[in-house]
PDB file of N, CA and C in Angstrom:
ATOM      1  N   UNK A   1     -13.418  -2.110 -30.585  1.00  0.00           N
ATOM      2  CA  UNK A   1     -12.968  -3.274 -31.305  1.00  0.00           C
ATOM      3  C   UNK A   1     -13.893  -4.440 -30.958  1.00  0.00           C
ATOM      4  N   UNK A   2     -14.352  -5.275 -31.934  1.00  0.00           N
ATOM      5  CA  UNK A   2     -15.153  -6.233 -31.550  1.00  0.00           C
ATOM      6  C   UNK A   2     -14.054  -7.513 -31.570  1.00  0.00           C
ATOM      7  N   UNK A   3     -14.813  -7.974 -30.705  1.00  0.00           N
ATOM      8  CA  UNK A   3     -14.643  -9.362 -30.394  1.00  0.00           C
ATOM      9  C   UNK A   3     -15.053 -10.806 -31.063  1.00  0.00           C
ATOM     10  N   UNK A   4     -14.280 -11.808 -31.295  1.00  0.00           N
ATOM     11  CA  UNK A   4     -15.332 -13.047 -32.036  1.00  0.00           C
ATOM     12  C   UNK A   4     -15.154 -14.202 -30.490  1.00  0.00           C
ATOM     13  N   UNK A   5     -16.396 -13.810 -29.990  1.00  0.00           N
ATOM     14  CA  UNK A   5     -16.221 -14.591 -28.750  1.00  0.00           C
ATOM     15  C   UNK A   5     -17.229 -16.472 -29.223  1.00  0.00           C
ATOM     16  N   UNK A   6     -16.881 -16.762 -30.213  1.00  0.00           N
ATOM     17  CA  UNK A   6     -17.577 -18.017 -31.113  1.00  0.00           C
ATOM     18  C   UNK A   6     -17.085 -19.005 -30.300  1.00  0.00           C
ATOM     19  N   UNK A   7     -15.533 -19.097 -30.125  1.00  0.00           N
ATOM     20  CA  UNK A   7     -15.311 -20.461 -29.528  1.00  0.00           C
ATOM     21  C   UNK A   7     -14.858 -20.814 -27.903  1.00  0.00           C
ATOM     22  N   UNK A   8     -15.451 -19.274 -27.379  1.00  0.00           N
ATOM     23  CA  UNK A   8     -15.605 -19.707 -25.782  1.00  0.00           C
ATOM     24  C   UNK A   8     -16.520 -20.934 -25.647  1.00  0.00           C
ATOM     25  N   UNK A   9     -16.266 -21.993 -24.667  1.00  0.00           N
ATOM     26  CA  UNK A   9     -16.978 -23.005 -24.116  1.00  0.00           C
ATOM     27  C   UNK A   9     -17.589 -22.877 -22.784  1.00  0.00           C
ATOM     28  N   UNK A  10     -17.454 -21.795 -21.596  1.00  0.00           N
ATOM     29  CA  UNK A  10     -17.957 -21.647 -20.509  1.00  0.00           C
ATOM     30  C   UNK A  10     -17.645 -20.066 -20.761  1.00  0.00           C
ATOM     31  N   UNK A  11     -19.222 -19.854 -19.766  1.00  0.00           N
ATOM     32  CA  UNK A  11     -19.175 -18.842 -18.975  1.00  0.00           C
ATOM     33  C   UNK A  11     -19.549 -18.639 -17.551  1.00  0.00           C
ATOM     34  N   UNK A  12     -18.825 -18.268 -16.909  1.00  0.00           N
ATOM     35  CA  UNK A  12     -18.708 -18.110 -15.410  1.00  0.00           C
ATOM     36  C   UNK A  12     -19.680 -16.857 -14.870  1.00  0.00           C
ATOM     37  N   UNK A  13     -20.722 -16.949 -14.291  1.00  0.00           N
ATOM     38  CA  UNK A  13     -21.517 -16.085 -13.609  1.00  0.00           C
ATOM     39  C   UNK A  13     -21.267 -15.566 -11.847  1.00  0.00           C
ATOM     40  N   UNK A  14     -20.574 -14.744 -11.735  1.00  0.00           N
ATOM     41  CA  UNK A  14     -20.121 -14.826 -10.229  1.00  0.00           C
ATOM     42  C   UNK A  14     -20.868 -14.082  -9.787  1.00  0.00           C
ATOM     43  N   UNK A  15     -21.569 -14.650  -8.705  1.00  0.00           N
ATOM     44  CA  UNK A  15     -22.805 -14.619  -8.186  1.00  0.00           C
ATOM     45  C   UNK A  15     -22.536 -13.135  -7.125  1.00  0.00           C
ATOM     46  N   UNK A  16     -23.272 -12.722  -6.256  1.00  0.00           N
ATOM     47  CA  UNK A  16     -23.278 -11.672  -5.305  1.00  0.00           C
ATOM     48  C   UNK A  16     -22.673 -10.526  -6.025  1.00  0.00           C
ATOM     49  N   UNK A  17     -22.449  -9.766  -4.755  1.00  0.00           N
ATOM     50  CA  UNK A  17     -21.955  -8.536  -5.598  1.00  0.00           C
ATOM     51  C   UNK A  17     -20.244  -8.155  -5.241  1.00  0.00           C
ATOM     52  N   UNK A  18     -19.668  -7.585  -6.956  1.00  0.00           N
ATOM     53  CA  UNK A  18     -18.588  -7.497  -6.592  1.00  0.00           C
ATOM     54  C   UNK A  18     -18.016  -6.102  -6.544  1.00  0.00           C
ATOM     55  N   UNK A  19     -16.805  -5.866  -5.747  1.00  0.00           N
ATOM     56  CA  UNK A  19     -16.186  -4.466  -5.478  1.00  0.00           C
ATOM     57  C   UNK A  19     -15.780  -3.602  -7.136  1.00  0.00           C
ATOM     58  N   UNK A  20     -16.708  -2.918  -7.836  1.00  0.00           N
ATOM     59  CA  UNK A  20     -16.836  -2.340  -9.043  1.00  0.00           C
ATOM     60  C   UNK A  20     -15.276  -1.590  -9.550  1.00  0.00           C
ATOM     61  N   UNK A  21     -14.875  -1.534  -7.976  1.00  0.00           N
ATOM     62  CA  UNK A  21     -13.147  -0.731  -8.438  1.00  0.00           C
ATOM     63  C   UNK A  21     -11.952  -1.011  -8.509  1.00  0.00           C
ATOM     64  N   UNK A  22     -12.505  -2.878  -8.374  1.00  0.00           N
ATOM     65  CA  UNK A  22     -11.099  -3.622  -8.853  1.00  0.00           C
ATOM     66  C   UNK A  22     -10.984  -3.630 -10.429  1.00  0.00           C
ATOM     67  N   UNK A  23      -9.933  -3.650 -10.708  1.00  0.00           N
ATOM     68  CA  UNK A  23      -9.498  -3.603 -12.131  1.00  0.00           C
ATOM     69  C   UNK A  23      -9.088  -5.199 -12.473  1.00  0.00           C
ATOM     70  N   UNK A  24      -8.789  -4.869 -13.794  1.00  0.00           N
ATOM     71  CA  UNK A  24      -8.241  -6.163 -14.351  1.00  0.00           C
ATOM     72  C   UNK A  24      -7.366  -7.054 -13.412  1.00  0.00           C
ATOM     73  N   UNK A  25      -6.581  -6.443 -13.147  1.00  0.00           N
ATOM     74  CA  UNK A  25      -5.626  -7.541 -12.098  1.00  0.00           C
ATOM     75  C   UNK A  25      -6.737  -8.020 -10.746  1.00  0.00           C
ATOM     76  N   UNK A  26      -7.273  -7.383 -10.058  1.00  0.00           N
ATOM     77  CA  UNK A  26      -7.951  -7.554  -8.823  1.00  0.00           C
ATOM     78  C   UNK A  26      -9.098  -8.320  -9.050  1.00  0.00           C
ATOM     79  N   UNK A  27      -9.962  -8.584 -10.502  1.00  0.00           N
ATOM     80  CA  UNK A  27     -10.873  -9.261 -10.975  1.00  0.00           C
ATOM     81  C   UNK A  27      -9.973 -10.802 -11.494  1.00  0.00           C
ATOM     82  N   UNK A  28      -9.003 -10.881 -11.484  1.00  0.00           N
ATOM     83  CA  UNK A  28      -8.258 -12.230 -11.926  1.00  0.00           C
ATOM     84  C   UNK A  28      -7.456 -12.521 -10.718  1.00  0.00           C
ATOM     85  N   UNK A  29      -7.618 -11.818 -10.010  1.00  0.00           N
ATOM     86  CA  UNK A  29      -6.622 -12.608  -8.532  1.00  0.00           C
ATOM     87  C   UNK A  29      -7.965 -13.065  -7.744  1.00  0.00           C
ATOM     88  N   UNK A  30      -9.578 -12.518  -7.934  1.00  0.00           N
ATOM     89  CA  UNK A  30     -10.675 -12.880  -7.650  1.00  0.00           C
ATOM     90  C   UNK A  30     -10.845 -14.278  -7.753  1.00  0.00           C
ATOM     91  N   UNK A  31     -10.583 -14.386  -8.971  1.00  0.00           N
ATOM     92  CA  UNK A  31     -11.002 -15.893  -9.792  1.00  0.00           C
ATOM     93  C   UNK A  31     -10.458 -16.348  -9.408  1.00  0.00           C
ATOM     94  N   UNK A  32      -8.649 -16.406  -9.302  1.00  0.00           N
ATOM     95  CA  UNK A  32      -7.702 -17.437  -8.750  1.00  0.00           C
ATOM     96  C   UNK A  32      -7.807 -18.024  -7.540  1.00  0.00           C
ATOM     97  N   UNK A  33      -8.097 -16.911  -6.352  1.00  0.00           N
ATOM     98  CA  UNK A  33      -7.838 -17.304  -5.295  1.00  0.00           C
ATOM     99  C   UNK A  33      -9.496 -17.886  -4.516  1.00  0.00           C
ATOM    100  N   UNK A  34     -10.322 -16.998  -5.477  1.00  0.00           N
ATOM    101  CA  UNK A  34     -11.756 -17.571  -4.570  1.00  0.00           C
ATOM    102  C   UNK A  34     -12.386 -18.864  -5.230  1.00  0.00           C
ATOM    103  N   UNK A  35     -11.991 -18.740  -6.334  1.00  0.00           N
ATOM    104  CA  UNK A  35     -12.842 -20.276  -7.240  1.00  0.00           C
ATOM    105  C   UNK A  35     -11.407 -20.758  -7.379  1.00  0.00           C
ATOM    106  N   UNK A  36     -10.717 -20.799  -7.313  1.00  0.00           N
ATOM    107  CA  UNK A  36      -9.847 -21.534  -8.013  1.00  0.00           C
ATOM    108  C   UNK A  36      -9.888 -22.093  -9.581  1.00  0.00           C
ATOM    109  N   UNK A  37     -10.173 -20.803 -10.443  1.00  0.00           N
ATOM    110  CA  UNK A  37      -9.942 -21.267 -11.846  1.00  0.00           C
ATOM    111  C   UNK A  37      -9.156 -20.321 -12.437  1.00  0.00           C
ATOM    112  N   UNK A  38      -8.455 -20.727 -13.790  1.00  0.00           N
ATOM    113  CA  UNK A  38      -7.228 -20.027 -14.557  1.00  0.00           C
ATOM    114  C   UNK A  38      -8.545 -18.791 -15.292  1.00  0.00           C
ATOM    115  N   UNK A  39      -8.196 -17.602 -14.881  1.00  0.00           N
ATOM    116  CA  UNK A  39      -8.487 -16.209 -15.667  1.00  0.00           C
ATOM    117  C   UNK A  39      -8.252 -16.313 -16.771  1.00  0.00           C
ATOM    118  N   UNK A  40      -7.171 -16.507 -17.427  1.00  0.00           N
ATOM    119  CA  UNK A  40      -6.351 -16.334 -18.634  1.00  0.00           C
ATOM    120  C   UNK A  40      -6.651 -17.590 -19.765  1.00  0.00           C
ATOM    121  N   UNK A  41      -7.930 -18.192 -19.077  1.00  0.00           N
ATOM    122  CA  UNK A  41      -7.896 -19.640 -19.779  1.00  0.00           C
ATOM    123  C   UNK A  41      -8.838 -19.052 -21.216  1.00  0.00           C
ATOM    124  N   UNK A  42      -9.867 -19.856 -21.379  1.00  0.00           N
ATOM    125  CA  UNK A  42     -10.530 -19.857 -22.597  1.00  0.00           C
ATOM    126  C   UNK A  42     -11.861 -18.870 -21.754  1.00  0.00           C
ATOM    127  N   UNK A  43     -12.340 -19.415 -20.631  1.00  0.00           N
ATOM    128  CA  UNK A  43     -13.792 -18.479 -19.949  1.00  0.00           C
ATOM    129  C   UNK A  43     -13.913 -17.111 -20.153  1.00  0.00           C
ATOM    130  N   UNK A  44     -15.285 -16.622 -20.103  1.00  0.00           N
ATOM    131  CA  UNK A  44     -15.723 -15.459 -20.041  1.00  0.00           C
ATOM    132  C   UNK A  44     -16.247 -15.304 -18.555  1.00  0.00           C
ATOM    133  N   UNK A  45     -15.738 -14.419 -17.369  1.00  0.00           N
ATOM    134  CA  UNK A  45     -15.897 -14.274 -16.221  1.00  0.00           C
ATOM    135  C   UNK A  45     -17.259 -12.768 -16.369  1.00  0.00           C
ATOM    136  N   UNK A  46     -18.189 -13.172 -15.780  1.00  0.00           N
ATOM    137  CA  UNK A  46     -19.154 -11.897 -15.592  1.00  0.00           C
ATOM    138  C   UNK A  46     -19.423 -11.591 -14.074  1.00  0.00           C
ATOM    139  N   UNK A  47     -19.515 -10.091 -13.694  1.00  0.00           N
ATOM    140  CA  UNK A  47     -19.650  -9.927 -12.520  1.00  0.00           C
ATOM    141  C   UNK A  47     -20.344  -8.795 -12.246  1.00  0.00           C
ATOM    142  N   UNK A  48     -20.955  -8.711 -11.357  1.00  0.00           N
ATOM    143  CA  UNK A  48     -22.355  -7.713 -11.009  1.00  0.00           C
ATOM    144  C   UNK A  48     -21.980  -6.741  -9.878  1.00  0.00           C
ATOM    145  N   UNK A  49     -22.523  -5.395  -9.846  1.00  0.00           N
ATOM    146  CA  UNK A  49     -21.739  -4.596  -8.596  1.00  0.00           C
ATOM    147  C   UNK A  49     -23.228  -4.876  -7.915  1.00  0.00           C
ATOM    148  N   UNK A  50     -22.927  -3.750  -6.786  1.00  0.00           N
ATOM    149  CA  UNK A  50     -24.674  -3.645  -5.651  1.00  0.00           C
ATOM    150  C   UNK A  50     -25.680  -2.578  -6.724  1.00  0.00           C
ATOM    151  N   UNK A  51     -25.404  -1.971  -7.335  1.00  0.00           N
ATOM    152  CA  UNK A  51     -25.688  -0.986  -8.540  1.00  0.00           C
ATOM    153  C   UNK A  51     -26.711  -2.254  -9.989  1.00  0.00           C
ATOM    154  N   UNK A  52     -27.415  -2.115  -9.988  1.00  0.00           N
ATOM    155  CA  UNK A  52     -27.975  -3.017 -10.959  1.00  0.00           C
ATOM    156  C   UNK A  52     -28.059  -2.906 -12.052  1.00  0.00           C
ATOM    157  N   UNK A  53     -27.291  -1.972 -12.459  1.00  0.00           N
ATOM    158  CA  UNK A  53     -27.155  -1.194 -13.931  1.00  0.00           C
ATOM    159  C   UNK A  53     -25.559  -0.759 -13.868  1.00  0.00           C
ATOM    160  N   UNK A  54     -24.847  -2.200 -13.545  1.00  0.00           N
ATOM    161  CA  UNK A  54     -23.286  -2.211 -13.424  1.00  0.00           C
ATOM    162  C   UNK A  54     -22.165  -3.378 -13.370  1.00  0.00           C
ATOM    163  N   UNK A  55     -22.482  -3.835 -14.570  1.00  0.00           N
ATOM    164  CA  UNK A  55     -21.378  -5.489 -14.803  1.00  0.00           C
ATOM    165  C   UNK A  55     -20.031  -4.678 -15.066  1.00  0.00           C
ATOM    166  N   UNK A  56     -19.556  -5.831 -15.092  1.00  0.00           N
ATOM    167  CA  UNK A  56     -18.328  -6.405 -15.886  1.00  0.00           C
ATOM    168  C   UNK A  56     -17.856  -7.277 -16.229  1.00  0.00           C
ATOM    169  N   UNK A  57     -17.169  -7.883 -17.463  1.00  0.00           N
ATOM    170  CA  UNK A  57     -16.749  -9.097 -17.587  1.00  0.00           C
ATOM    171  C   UNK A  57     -15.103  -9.181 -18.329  1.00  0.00           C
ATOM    172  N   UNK A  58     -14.934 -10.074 -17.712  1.00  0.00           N
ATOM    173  CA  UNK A  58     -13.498 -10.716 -18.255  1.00  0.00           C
ATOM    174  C   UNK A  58     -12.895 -11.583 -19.387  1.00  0.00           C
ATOM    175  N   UNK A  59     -12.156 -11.204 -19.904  1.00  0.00           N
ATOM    176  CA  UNK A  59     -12.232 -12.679 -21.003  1.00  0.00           C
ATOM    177  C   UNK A  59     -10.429 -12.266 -21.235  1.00  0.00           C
ATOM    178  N   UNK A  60      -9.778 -12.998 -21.600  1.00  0.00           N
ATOM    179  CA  UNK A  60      -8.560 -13.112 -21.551  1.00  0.00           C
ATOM    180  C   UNK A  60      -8.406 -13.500 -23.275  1.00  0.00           C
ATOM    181  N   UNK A  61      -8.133 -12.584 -24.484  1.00  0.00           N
ATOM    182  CA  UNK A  61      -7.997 -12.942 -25.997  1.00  0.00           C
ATOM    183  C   UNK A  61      -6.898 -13.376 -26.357  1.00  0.00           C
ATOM    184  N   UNK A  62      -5.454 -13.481 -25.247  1.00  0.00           N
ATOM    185  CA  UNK A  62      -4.670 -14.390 -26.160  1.00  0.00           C
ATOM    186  C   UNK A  62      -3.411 -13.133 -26.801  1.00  0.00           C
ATOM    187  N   UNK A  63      -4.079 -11.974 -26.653  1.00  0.00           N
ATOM    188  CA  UNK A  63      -2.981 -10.903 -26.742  1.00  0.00           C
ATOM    189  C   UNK A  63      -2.912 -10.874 -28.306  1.00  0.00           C
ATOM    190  N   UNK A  64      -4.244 -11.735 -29.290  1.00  0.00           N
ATOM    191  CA  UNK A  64      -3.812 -11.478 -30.937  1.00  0.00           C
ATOM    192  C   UNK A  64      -2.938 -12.275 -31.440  1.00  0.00           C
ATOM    193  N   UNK A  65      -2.489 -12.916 -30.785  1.00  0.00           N
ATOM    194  CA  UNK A  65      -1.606 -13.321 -31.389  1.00  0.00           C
ATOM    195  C   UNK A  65       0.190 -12.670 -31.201  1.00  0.00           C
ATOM    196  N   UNK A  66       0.136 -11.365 -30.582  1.00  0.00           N
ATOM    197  CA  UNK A  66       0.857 -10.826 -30.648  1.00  0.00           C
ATOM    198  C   UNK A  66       2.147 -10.983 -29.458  1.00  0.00           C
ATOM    199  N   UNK A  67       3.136 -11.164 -30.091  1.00  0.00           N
ATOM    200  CA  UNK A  67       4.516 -11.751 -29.092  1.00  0.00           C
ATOM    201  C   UNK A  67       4.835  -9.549 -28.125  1.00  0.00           C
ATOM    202  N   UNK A  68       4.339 -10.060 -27.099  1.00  0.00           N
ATOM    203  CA  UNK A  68       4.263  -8.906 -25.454  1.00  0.00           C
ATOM    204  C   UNK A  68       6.151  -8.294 -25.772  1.00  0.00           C
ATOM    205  N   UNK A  69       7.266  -9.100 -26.362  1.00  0.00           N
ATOM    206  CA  UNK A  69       8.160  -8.437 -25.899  1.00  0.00           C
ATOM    207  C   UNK A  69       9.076  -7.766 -26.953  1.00  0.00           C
ATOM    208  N   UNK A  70       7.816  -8.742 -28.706  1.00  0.00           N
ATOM    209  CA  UNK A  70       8.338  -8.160 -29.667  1.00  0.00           C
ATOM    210  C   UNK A  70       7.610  -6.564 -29.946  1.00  0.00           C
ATOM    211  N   UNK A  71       6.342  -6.939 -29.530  1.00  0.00           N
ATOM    212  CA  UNK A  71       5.734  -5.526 -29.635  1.00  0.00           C
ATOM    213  C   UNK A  71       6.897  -4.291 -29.243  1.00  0.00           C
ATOM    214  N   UNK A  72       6.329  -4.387 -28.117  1.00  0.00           N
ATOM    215  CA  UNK A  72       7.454  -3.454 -26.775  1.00  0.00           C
ATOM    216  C   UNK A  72       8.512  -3.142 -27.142  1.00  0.00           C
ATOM    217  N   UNK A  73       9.264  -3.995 -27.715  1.00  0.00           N
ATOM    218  CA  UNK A  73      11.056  -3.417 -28.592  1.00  0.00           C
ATOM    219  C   UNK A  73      10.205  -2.420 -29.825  1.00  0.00           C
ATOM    220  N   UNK A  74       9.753  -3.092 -30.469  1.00  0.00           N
ATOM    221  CA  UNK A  74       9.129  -2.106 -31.814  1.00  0.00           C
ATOM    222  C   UNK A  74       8.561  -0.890 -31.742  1.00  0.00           C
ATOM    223  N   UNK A  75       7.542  -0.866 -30.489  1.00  0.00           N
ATOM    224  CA  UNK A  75       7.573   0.320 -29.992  1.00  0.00           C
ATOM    225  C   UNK A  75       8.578   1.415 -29.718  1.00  0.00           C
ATOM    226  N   UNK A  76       9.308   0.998 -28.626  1.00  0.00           N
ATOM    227  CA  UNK A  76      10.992   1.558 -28.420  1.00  0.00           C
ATOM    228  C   UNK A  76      11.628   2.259 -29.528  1.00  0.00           C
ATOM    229  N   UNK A  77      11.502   1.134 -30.269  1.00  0.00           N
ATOM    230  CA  UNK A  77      12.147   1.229 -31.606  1.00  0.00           C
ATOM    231  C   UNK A  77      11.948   2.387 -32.572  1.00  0.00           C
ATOM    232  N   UNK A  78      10.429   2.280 -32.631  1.00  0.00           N
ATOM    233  CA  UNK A  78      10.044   3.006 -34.143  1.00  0.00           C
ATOM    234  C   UNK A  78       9.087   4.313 -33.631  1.00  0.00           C
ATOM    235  N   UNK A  79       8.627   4.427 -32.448  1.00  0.00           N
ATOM    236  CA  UNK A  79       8.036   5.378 -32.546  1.00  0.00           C
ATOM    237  C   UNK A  79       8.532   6.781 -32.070  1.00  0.00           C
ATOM    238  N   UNK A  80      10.229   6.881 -31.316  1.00  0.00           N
ATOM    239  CA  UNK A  80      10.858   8.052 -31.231  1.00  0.00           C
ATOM    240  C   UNK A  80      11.099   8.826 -32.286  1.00  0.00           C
ATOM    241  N   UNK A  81      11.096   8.168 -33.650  1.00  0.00           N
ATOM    242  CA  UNK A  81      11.293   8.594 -34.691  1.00  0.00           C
ATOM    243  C   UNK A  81      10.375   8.819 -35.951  1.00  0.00           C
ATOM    244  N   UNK A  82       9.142   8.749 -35.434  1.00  0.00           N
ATOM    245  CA  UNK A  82       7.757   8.676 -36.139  1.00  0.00           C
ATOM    246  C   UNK A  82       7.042  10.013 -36.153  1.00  0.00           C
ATOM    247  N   UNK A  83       7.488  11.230 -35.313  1.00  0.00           N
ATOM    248  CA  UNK A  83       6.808  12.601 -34.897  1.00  0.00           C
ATOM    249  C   UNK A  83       5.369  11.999 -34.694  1.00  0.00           C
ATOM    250  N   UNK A  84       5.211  11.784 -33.851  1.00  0.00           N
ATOM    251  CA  UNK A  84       3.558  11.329 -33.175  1.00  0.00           C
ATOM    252  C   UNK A  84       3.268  12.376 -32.621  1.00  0.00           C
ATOM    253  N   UNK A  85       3.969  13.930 -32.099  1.00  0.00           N
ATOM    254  CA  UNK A  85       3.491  15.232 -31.549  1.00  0.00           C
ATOM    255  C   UNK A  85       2.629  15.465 -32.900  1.00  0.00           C
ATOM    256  N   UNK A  86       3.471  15.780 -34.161  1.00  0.00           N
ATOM    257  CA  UNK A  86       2.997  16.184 -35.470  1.00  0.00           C
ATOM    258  C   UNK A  86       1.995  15.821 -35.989  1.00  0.00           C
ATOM    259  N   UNK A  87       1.455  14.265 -36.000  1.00  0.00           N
ATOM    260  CA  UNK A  87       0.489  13.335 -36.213  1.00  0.00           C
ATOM    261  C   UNK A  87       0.298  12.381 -35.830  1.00  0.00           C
ATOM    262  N   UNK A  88      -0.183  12.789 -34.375  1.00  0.00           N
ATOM    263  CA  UNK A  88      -0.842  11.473 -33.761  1.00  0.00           C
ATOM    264  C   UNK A  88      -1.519  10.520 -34.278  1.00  0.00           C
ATOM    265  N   UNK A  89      -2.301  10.447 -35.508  1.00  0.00           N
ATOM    266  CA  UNK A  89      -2.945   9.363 -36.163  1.00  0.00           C
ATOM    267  C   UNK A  89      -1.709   8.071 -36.496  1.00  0.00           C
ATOM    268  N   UNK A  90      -0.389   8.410 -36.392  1.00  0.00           N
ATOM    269  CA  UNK A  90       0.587   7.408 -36.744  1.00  0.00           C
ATOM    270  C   UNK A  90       0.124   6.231 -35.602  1.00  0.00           C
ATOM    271  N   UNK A  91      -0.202   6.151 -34.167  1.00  0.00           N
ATOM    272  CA  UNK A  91      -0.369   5.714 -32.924  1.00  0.00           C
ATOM    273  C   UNK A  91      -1.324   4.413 -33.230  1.00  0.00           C
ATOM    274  N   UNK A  92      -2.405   4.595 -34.570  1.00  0.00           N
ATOM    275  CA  UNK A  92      -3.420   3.615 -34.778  1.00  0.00           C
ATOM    276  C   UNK A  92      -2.942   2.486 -35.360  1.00  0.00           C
ATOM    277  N   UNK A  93      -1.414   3.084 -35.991  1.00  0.00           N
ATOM    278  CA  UNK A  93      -0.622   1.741 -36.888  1.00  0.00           C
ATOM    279  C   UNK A  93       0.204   0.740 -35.518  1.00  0.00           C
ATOM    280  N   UNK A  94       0.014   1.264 -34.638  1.00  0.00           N
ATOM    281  CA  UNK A  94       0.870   0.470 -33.851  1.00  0.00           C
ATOM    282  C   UNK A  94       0.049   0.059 -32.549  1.00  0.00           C
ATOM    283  N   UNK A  95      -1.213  -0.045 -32.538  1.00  0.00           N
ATOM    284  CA  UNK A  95      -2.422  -0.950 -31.429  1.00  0.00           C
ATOM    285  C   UNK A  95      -1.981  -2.190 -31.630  1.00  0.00           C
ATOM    286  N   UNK A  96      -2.182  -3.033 -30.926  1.00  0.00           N
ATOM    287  CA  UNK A  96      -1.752  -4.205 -31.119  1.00  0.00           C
ATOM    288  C   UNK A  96      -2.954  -4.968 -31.593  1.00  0.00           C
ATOM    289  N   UNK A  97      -4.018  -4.373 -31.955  1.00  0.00           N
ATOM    290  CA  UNK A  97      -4.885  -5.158 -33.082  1.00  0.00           C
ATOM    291  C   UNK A  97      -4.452  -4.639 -34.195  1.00  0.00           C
ATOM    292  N   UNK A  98      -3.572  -4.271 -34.953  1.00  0.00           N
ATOM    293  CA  UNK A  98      -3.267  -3.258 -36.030  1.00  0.00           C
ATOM    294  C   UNK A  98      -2.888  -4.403 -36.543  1.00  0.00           C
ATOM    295  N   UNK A  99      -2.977  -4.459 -38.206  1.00  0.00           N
ATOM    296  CA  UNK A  99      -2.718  -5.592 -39.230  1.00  0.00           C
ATOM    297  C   UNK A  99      -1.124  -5.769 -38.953  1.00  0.00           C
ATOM    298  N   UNK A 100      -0.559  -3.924 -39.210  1.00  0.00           N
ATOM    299  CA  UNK A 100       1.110  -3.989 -39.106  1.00  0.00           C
ATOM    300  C   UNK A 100       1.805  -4.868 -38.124  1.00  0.00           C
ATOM    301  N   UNK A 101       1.129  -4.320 -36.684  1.00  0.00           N
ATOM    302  CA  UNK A 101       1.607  -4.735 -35.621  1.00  0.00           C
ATOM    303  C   UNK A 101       1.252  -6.462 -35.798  1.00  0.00           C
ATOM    304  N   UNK A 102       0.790  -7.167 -36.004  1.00  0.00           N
ATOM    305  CA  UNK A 102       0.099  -8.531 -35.673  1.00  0.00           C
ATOM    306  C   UNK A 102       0.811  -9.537 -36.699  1.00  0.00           C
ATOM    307  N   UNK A 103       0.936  -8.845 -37.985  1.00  0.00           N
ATOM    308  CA  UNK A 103       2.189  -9.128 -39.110  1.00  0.00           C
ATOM    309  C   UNK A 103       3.664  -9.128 -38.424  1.00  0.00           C
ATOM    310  N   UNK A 104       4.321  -8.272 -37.788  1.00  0.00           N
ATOM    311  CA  UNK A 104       5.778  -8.083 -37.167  1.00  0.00           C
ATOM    312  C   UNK A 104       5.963  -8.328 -36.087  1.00  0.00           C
ATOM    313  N   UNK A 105       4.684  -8.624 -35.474  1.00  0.00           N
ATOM    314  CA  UNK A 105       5.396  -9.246 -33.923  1.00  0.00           C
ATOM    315  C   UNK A 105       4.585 -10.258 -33.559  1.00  0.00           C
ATOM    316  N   UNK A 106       4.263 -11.005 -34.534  1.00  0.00           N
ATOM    317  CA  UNK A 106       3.273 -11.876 -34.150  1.00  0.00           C
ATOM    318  C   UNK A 106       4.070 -13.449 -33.219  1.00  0.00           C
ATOM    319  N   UNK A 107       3.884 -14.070 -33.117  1.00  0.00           N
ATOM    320  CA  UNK A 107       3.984 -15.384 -32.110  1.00  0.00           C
ATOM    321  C   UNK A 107       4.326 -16.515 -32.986  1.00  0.00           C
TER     322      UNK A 107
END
């Protein structure tokens, strides 16, 4: 899925090298607690392992637009009764970049 990263205003370069096997949470408790800046804000966080052919970066999109607890019920909801064993392709209507999904549970 692409990204329209147009109206980021900073990007954060974190310098040295970082532990490649923190995940999302462990790369935003990074930011919080060592720089003291909001993860979840508008920035794009980039970070380098000891491996020189090994970034990663962060960016926090806002979730789409999409309301976290309307999704989650709809899920609950609609997909026990969808046979997703039968045809898993049903699974693409309900990503939360999906037109459906972003239309019905949007914010």
């Amino acid at each position: 899925m692409k990204q329209d990263y147009t109206s980021v205003t900073n990007i954060f370069i974190i310098c040295g090298k970082t532990d490649m096997r923190k995940g999302i949470d462990g790369l935003a408790t990074l930011i919080q607690d060592s720089f003291e800046l909001d993860p979840y804000g508008d920035p794009i966080f980039l970070f380098a392992g000891s491996s020189k052919d090994r970034y990663k970066y962060l960016y926090f999109d806002g979730g789409n637009g999409v309301d976290f607890y309307e999704y989650i019920k709809k899920l609950f909801t609609d997909l026990p009764n969808q046979g997703i064993q039968q045809n898993p392709k049903i699974l693409d209507q309900y990503m939360p970049c999906s037109k459906k999904i972003r239309a019905e549970c949007s914010k």
